[in-house]
Protein backbone atom coordinates (compact mmCIF):
# COMPACT_ATOMS: atom_id res chain seq x y z
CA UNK A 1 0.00 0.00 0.00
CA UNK A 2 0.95 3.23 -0.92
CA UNK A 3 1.61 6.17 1.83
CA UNK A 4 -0.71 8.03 -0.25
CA UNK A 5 -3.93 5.08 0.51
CA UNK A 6 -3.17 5.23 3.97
CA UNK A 7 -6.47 5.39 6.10
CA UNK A 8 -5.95 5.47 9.69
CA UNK A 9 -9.24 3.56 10.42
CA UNK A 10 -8.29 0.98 8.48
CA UNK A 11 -4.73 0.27 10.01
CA UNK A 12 -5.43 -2.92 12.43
CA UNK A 13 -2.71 -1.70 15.05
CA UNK A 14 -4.59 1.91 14.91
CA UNK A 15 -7.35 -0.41 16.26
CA UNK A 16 -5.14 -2.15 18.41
CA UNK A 17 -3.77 0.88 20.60
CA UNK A 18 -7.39 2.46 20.67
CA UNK A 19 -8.26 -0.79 22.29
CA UNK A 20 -5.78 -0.39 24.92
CA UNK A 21 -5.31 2.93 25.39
CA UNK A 22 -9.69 2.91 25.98
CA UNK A 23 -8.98 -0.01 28.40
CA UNK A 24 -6.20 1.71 30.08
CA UNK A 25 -7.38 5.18 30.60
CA UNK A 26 -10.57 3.19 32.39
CA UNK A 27 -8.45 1.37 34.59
CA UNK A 28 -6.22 4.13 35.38
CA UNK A 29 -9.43 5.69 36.86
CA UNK A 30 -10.01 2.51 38.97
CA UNK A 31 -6.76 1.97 40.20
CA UNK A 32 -6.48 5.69 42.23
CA UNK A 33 -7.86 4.64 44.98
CA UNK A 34 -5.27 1.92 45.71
CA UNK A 35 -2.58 4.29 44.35
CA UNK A 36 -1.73 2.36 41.59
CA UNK A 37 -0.74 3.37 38.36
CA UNK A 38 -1.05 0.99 35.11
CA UNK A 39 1.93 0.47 35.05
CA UNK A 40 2.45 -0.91 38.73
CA UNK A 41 -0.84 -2.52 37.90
CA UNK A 42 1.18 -5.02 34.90
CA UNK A 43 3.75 -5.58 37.02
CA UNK A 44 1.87 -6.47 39.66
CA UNK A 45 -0.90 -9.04 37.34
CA UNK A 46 2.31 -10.33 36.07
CA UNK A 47 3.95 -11.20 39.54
CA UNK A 48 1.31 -12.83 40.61
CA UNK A 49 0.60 -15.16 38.08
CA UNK A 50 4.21 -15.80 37.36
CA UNK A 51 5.13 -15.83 41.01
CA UNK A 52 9.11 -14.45 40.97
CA UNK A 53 10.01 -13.00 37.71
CA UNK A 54 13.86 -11.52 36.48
CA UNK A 55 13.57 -7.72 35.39
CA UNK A 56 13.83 -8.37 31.75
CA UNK A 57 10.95 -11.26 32.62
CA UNK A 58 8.95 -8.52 34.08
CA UNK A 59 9.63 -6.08 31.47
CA UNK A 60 8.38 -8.68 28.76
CA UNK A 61 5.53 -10.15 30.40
CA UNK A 62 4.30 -6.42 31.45
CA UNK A 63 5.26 -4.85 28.29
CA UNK A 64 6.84 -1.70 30.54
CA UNK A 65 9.82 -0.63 28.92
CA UNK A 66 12.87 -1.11 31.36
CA UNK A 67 13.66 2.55 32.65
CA UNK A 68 9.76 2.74 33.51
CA UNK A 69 9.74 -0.56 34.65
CA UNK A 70 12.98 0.48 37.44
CA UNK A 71 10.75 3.09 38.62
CA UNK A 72 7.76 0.98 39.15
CA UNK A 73 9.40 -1.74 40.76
CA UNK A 74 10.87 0.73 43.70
CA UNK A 75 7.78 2.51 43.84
CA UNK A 76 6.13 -0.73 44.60
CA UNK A 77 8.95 -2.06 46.78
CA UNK A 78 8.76 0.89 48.77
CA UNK A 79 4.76 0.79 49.04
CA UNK A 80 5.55 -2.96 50.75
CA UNK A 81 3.84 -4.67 47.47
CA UNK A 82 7.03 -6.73 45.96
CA UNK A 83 10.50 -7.61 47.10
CA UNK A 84 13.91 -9.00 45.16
CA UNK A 85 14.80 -11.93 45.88
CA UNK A 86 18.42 -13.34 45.40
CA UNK A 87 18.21 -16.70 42.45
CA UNK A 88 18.45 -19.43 44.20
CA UNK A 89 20.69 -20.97 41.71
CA UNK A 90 22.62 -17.57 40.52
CA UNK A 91 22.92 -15.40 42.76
CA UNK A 92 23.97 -12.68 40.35
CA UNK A 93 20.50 -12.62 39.39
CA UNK A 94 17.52 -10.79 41.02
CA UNK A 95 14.51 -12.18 41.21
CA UNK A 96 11.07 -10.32 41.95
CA UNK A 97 8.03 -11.45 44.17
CA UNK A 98 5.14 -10.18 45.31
CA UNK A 99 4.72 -9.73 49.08
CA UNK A 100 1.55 -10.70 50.99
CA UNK A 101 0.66 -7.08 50.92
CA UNK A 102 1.20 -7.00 46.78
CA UNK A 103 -0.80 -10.26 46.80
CA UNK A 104 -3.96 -9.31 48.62
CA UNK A 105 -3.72 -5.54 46.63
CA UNK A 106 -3.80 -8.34 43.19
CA UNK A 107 -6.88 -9.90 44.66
CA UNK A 108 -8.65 -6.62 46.32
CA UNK A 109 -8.13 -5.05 42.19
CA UNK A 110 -8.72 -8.23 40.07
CA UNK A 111 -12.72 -8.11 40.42
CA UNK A 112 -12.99 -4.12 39.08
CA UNK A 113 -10.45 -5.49 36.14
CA UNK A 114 -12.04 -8.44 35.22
CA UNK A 115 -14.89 -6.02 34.98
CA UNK A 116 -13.71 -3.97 32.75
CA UNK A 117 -12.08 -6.90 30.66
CA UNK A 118 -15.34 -8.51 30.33
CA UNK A 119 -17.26 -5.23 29.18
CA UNK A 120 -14.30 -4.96 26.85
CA UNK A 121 -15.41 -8.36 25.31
CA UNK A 122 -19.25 -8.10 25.99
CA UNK A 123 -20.96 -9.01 22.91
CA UNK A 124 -18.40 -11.38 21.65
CA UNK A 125 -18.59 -14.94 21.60
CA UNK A 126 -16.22 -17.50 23.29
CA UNK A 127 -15.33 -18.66 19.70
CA UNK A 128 -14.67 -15.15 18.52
CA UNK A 129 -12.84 -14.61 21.73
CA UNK A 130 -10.70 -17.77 21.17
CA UNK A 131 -9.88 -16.44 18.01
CA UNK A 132 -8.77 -13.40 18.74
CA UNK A 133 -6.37 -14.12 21.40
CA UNK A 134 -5.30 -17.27 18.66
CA UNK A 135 -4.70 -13.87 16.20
CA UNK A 136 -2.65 -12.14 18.33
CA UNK A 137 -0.61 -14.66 19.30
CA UNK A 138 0.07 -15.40 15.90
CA UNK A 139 0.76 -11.47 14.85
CA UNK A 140 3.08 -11.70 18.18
CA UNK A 141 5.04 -14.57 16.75
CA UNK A 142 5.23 -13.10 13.63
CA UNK A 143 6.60 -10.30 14.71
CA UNK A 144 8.98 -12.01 17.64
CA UNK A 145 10.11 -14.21 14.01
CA UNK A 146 11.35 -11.20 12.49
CA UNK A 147 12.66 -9.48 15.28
CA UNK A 148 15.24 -12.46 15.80
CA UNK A 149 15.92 -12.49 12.49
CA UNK A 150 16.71 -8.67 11.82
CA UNK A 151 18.93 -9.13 14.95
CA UNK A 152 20.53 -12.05 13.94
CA UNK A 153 22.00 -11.09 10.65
C-alpha cells in the first residue's frame, strides 16, 4: 500500500492501541484509589501469576519498557507490594516477588479489572474470543520471528 492510501481507520494496530489505550485510561481511573498506576498494575498481574520474575521477565511479560519498569518496581517495593529476591541458583540474578501485601492488593483489584475486561469483550462470543487471542498470538510470533531475524543477521 501506498503512503498516499493510507487510512488510519483501516490500520489494524490503529485499532489495536485504541483498544488499549480505551482499556487503560478506564483502569487508570479505577486503580487511584489503591494508588496504583497501570503500570504498577502489569507488574503487579504479572507477579502474581508468574510468582518471581527476572527484570527483563517482568519487562516482557508487562510490556513496561525497562527505565519505567525500574521506577515501578521501587515505587512498589517501597509501598511494601514486591520484594527482590536473590536466584536461588545464581545469585547474580535478582529475582522479583510479590509480598503478601502485593498479593492481597492483586486480589482486592482483580474483580474491578475483570470487569472492565469482560465489558471490553461483551458481545463477543467465546469462539470469537478464542480467536482473537489465537490472532494475536500469531501477529506476536510473527513479529517475535522477524525481530530475531533482523537481529541475527
Amino acid at each position: 500500500m501506498a503512503a498516499a492510501d493510507f487510512e488510519l481507520d483501516r490500520h489494524v494496530f490503529f485499532w489495536l492501541t485504541q483498544v488499549i489505550g480505551a482499556r487503560d485510561r478506564e483502569l487508570a481511573q479505577g486503580l487511584r484509589e489503591f494508588g496504583l498506576r497501570v503500570p504498577e498494575w502489569r507488574a503487579l498481574a504479572a507477579l502474581y501469576a508468574r510468582r518471581h520474575c527476572t527484570m527483563s521477565e517482568l519487562a516482557d511479560l508487562a510490556t513496561i519498557d525497562r527505565t519505567t519498569l525500574t521506577r515501578t518496581v521501587d515505587r512498589m517495593q517501597e509501598a511494601g507490594w514486591l520484594e527482590r529476591l536473590a536466584d536461588q541458583a545464581d545469585m547474580r540474578i535478582t529475582r522479583l516477588a510479590l509480598t503478601a501485601a502485593g498479593k492481597k492488593m492483586f486480589e482486592r483489584i482483580w474483580p474491578e479489572v475483570q470487569r472492565l475486561n469482560e465489558l471490553a469483550l461483551a458481545g463477543l462470543s467465546n469462539t470469537e474470543i478464542h480467536s482473537l487471542k489465537k490472532i494475536l498470538g500469531r501477529m506476536r510470533a510473527n513479529l517475535e520471528a522477524y525481530v530475531g531475524e533482523t537481529h541475527a543477521a
